[in-house]
Protein backbone atom coordinates (compact mmCIF):
# COMPACT_ATOMS: atom_id res chain seq x y z
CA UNK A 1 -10.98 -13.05 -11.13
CA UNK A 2 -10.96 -9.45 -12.83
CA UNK A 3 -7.95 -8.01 -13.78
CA UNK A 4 -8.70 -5.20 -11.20
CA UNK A 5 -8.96 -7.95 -9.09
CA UNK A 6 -5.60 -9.72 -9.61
CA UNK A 7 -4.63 -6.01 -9.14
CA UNK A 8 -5.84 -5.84 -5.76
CA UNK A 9 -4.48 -9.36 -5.07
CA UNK A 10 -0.81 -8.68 -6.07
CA UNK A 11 -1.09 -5.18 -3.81
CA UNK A 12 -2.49 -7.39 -1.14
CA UNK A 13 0.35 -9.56 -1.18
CA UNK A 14 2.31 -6.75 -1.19
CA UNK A 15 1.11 -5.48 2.21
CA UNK A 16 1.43 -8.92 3.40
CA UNK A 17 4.66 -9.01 3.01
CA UNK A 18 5.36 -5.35 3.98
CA UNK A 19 3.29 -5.70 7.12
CA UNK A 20 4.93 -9.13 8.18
CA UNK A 21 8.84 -7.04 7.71
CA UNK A 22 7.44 -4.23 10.05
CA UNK A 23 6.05 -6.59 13.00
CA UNK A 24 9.02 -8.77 12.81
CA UNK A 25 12.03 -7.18 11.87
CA UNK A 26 11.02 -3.85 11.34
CA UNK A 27 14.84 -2.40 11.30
CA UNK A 28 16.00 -4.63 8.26
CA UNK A 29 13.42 -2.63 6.05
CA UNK A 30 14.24 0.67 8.35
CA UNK A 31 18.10 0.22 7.05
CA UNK A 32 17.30 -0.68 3.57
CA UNK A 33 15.54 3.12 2.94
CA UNK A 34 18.58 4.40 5.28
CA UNK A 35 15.60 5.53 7.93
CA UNK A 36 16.94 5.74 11.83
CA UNK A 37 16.98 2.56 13.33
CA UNK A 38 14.00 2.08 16.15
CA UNK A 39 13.53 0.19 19.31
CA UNK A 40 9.64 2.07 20.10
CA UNK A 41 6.73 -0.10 19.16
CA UNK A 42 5.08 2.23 16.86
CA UNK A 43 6.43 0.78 13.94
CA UNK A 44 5.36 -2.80 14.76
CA UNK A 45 1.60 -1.79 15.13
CA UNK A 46 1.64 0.02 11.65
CA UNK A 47 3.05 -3.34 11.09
CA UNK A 48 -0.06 -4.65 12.20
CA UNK A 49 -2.53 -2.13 10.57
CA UNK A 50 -0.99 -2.57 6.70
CA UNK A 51 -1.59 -6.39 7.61
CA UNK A 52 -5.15 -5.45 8.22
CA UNK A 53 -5.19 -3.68 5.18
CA UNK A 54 -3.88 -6.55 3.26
CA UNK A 55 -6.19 -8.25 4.31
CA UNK A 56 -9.22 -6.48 3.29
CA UNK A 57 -7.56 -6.04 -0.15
CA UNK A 58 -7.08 -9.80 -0.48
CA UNK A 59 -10.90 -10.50 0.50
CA UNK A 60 -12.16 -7.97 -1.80
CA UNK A 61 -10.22 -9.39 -4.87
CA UNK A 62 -11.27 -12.95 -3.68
CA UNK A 63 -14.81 -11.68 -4.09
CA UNK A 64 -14.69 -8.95 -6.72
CA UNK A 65 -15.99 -6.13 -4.49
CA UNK A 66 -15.77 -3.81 -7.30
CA UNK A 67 -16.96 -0.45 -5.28
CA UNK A 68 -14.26 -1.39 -2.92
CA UNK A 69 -11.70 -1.48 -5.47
CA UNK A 70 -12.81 2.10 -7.03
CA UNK A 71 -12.16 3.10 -3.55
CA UNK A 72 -8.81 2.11 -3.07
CA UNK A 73 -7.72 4.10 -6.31
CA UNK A 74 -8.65 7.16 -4.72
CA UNK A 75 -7.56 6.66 -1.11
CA UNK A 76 -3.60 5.52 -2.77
CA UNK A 77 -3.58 8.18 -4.49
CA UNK A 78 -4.24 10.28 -1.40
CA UNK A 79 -1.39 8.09 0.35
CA UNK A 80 0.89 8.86 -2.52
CA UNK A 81 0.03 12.38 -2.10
CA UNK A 82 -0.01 12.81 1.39
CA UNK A 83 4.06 11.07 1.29
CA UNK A 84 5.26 12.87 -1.17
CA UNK A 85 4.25 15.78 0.70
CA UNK A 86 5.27 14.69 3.68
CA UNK A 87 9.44 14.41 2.54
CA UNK A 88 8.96 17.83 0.98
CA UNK A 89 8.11 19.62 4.33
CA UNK A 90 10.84 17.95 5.38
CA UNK A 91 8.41 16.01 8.19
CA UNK A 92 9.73 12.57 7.02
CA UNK A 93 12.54 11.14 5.72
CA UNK A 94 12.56 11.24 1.67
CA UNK A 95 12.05 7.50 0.97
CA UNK A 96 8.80 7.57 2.69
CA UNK A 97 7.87 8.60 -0.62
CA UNK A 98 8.93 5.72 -2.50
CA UNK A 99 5.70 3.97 -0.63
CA UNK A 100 3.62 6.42 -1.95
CA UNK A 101 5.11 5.63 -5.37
CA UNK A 102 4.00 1.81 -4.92
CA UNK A 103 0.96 2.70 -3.67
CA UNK A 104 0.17 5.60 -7.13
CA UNK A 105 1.24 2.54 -9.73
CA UNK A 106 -1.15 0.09 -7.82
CA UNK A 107 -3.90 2.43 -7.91
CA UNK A 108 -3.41 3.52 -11.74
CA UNK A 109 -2.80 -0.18 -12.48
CA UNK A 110 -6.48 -0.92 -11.05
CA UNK A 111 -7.98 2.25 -12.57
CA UNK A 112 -7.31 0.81 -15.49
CA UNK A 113 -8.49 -2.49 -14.90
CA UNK A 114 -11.41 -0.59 -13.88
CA UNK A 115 -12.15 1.45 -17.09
CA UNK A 116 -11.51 -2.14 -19.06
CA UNK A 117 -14.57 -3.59 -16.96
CA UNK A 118 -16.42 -0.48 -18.22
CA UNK A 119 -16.04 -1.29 -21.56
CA UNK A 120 -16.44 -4.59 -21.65
């Protein structure tokens, strides 16, 4: 496996993990950001939608779909951008952005990975 592969792996995991803590105890990870508790479903199905995701990233890195992981630079960077910008209008809480954070270093750690297959 690629480097950008083991990139999109790790993030994979990542959502995995992420995904499983907002279907099944979404309030633990809620309290740990200091974000209002919730009892309304919507959290569980983005739950279920960033296990979706993970899943897509962990298939692509099992099969080094490298067009698929140029793609997911861009589109975390837009998530990055689009949290970030989010706290600042003051339409979520501020440690929404600290996702978006995750989500920049995984993209620029791929991009890299990226620009090393290129030169190979």
């Amino acid at each position: 496996m690629s480097k950008a592969g083991q990139s999109l792996l790790v993030f994979g995991v990542y959502l995995t993990f992420l995904g499983a803590i907002l279907v099944a105890v979404p309030n633990l990870l809620l309290g740990v950001f200091r974000l209002p508790a919730t009892g309304e479903v919507w959290i569980r199905v983005v739950g279920v939608l960033v296990l979706c995701l993970a899943f897509y990233y962990i298939q692509a890195a099992r099969h080094g779909l490298r067009d698929f992981f140029r793609w997911t630079v861009y589109a975390r960077c837009f998530v990055c951008i689009s949290f970030v910008a989010l706290a600042a209008l003051k339409l979520a809480q501020p440690p929404l952005a600290l996702f978006g954070v995750v989500d920049l270093l995984g993209a620029i750690w791929t991009a890299l990975a990226l620009r090393q297959l290129r030169v190979a």
